[in-house]
C-alpha atoms as a PDB file:
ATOM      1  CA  UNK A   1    -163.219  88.325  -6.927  1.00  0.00           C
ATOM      2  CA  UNK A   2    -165.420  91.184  -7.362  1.00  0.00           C
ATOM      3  CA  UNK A   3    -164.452  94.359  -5.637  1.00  0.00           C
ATOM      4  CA  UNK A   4    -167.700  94.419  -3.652  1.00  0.00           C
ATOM      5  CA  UNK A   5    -166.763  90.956  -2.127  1.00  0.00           C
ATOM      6  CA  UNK A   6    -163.652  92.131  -1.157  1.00  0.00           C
ATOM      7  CA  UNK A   7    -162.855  93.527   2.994  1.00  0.00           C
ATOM      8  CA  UNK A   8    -162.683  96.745   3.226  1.00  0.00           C
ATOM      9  CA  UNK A   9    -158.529  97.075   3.405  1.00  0.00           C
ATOM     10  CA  UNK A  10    -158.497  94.447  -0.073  1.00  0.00           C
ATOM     11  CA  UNK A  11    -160.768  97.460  -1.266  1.00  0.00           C
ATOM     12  CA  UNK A  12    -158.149 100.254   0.039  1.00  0.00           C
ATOM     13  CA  UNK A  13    -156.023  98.390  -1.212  1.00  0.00           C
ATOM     14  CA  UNK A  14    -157.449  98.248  -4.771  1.00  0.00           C
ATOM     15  CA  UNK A  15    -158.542 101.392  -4.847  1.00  0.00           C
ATOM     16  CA  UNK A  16    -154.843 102.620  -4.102  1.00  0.00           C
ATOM     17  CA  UNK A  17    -153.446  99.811  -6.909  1.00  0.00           C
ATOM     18  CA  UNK A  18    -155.664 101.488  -9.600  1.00  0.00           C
ATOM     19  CA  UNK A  19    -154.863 104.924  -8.733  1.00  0.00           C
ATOM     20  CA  UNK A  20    -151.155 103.563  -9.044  1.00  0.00           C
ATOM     21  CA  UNK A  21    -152.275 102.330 -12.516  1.00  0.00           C
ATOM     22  CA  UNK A  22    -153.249 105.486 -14.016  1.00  0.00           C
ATOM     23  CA  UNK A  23    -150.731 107.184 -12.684  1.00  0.00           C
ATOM     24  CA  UNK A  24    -148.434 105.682 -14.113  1.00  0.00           C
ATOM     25  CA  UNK A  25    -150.078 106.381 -17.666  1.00  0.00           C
ATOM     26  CA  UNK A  26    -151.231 109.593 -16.606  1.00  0.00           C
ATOM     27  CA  UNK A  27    -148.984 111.492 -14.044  1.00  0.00           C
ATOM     28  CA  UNK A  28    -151.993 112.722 -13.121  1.00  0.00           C
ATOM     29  CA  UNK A  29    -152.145 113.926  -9.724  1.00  0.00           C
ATOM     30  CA  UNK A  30    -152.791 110.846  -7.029  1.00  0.00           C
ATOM     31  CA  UNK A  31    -155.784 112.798  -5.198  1.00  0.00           C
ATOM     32  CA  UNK A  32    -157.242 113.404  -8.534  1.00  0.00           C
ATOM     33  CA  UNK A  33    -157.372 109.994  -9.942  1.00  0.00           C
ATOM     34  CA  UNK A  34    -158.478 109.003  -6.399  1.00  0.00           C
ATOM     35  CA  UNK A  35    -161.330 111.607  -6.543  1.00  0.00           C
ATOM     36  CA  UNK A  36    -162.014 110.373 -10.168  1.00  0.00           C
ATOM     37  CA  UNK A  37    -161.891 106.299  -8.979  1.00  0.00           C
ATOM     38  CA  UNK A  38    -164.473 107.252  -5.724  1.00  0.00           C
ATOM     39  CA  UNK A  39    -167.262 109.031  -8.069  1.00  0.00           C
ATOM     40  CA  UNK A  40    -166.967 105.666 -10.425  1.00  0.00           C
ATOM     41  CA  UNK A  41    -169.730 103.091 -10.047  1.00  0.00           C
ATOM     42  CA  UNK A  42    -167.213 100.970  -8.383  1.00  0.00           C
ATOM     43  CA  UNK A  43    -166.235 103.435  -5.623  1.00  0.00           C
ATOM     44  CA  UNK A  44    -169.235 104.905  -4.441  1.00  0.00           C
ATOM     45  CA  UNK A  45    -169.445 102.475  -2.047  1.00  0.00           C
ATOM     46  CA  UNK A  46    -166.198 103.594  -0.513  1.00  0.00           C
ATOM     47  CA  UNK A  47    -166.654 104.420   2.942  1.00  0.00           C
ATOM     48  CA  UNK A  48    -164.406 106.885   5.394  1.00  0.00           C
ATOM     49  CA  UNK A  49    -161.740 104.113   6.601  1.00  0.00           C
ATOM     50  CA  UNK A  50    -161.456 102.690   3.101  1.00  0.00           C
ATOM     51  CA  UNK A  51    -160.664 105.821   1.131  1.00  0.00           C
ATOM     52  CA  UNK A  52    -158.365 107.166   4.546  1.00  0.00           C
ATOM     53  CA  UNK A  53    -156.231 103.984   4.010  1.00  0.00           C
ATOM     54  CA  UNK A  54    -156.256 103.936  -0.720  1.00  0.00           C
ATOM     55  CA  UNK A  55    -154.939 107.720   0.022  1.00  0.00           C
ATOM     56  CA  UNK A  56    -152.134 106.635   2.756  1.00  0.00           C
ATOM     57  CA  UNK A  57    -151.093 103.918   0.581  1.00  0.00           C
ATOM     58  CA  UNK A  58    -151.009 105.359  -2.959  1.00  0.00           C
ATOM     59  CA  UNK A  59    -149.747 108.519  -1.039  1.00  0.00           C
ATOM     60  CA  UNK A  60    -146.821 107.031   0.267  1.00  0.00           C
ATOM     61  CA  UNK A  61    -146.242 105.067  -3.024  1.00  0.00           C
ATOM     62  CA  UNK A  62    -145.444 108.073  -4.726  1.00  0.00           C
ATOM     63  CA  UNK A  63    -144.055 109.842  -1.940  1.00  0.00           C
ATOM     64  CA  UNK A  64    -140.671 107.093  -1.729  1.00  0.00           C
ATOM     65  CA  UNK A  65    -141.293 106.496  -5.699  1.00  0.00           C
ATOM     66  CA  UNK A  66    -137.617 107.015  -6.031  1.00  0.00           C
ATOM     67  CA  UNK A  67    -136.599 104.265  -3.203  1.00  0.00           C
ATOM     68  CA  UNK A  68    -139.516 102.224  -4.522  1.00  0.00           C
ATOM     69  CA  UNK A  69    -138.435 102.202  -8.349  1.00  0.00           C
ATOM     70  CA  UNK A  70    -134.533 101.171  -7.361  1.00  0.00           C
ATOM     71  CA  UNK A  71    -135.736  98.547  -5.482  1.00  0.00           C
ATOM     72  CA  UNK A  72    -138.090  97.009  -8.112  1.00  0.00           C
ATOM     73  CA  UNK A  73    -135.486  97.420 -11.195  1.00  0.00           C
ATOM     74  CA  UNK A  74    -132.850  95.891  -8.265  1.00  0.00           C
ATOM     75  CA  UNK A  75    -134.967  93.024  -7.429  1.00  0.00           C
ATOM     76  CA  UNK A  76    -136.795  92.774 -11.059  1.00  0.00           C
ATOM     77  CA  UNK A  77    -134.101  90.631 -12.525  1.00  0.00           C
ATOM     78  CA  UNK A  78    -132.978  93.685 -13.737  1.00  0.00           C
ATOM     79  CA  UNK A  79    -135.571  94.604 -15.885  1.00  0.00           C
ATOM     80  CA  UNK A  80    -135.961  97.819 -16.703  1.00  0.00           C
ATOM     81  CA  UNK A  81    -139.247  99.804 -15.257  1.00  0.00           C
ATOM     82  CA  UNK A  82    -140.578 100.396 -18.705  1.00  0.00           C
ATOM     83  CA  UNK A  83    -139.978  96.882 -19.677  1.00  0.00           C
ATOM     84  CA  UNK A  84    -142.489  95.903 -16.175  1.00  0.00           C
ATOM     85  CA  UNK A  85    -146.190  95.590 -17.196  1.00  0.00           C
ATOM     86  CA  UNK A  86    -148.358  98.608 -15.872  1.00  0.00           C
ATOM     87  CA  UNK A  87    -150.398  96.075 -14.057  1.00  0.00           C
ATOM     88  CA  UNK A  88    -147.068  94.434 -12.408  1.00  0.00           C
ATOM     89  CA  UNK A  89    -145.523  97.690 -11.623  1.00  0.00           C
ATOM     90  CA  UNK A  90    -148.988  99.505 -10.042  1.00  0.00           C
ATOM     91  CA  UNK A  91    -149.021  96.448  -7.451  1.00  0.00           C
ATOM     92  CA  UNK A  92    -144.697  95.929  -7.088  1.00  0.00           C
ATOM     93  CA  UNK A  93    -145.047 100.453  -5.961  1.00  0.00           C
ATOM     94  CA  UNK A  94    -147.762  99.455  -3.662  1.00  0.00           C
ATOM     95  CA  UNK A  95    -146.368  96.665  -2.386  1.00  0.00           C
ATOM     96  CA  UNK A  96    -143.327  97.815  -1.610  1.00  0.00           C
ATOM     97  CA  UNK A  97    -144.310 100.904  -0.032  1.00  0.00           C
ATOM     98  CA  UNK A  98    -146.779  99.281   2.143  1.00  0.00           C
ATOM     99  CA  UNK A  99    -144.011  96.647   3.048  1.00  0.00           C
ATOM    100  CA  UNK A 100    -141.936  99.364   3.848  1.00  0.00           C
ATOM    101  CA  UNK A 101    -143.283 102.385   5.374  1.00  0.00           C
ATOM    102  CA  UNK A 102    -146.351 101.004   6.889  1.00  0.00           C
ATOM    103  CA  UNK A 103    -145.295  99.545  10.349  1.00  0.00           C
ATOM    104  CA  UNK A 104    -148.683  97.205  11.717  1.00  0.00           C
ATOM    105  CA  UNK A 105    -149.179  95.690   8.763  1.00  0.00           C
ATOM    106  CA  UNK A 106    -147.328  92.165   8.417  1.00  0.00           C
ATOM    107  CA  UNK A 107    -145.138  91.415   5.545  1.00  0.00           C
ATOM    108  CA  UNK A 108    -146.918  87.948   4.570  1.00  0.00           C
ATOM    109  CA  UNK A 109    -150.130  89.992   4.561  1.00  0.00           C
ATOM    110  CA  UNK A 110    -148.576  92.618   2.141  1.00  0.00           C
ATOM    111  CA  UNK A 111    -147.453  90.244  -0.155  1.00  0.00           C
ATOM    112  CA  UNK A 112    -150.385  87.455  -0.273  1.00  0.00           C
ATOM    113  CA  UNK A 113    -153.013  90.814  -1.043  1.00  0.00           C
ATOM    114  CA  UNK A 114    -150.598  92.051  -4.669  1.00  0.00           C
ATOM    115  CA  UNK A 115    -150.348  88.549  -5.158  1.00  0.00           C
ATOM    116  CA  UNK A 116    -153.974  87.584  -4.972  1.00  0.00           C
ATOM    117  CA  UNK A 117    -153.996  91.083  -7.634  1.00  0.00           C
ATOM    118  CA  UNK A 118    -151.997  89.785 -10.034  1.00  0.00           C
ATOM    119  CA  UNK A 119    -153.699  86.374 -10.353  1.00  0.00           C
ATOM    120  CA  UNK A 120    -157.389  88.232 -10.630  1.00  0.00           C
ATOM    121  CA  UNK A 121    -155.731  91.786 -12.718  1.00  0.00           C
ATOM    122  CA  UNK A 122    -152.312  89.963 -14.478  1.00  0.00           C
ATOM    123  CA  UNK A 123    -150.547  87.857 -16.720  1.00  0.00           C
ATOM    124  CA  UNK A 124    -149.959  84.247 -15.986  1.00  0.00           C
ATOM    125  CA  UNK A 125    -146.270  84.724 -14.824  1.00  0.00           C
ATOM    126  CA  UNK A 126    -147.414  88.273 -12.905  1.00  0.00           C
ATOM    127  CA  UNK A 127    -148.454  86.059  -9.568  1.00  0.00           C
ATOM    128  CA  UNK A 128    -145.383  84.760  -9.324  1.00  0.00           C
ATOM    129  CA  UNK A 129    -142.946  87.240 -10.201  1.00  0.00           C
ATOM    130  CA  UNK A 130    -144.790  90.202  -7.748  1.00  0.00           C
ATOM    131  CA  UNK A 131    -144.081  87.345  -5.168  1.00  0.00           C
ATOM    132  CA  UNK A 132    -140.529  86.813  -6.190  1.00  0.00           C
ATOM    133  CA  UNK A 133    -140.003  90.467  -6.188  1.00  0.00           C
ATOM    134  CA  UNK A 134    -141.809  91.548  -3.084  1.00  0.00           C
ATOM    135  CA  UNK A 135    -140.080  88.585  -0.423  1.00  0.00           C
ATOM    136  CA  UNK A 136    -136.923  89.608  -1.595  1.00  0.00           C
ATOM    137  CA  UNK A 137    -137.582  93.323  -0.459  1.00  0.00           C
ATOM    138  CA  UNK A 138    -138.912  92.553   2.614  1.00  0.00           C
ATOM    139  CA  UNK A 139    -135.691  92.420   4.087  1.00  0.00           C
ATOM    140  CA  UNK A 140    -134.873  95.927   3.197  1.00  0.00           C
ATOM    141  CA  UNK A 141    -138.236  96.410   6.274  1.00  0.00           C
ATOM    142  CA  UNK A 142    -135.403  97.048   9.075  1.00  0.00           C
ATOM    143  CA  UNK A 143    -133.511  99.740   6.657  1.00  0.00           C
ATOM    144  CA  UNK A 144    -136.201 102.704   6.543  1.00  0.00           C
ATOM    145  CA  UNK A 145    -135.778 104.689   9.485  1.00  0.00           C
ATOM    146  CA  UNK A 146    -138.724 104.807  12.088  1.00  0.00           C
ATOM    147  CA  UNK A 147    -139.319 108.278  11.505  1.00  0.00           C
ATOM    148  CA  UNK A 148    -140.582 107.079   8.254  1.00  0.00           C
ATOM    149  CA  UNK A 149    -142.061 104.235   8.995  1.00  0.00           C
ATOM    150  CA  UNK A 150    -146.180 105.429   9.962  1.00  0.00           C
ATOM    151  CA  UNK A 151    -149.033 103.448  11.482  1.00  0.00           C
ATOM    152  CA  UNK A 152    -152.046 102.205   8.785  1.00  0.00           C
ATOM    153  CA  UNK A 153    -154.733 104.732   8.790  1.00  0.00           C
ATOM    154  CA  UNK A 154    -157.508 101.533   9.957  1.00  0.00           C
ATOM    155  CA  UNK A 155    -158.728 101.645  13.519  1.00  0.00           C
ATOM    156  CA  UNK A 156    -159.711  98.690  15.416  1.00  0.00           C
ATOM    157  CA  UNK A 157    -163.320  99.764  15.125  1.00  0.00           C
ATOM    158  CA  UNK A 158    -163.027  99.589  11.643  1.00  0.00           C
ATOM    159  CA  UNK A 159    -163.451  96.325  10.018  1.00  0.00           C
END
């Protein structure tokens, strides 16, 4: 699926994933490799809502990264985070903070977008192992306080 065919919260959503990406090779700062992402080819065609709801998410990735990262390596069959493919681990932070600290977004929804990732952006085994990983953390939903929890950035009006 090209990234142009894709709604505009599968394109928030991407944009947040590769931000994830590079951050995790680059530590570079999340705005910055947003900025960098939006001025690509690709992103220029990012509009208001879209880039409102990449920042949210890849925000609030890196905001919980510790909670995040224990849950992965808990529910990663143990595996190690450096032992996680960059690709796997971008989509497993933004899945799991989406899951977790967005509130109107449903769980199923969460999941079936990283999933629909890894088949187009991972290994062979990456579909099914970001599925594995994510339904088993969506049970840990009902343990982040409300105060953390925060509404998607998307408006009705925006489609």
């Amino acid at each position: 699926m090209a990234v142009d065919s894709m709604g505009p919260r599968a394109r928030a959503r991407y944009s947040a994933f590769v931000a994830l990406y590079q951050f995790s090779a680059t530590f570079d700062p999340i705005e910055d490799l947003l900025r960098t992402q939006w001025q690509s080819d690709e992103g220029q065609a990012a509009d208001g809502p879209v880039r409102k709801f990449a920042t949210q998410l890849a925000t609030l990735a890196l905001k919980h990264l510790d909670t995040v990262d224990r849950l992965i390596e808990q529910y990663a069959q143990q595996r190690a985070l450096h032992r996680i493919a960059k690709v796997d681990l971008a989509l497993l932070r933004l899945g799991c903070a989406e899951l977790l600290y967005i509130s109107d977004v449903p769980a199923a929804v969460t999941i079936n977008e990283m999933v629909e990732f890894a088949k187009q952006f991972g290994a062979d085994e990456s579909p099914r192992f970001i599925n594995a990983v994510l339904d088993a953390m969506q049970g840990h939903r009902d343990d982040v306080a409300a105060s953390e929890k925060v509404a998607s950035q998307w408006t009705s009006t925006d489609a």
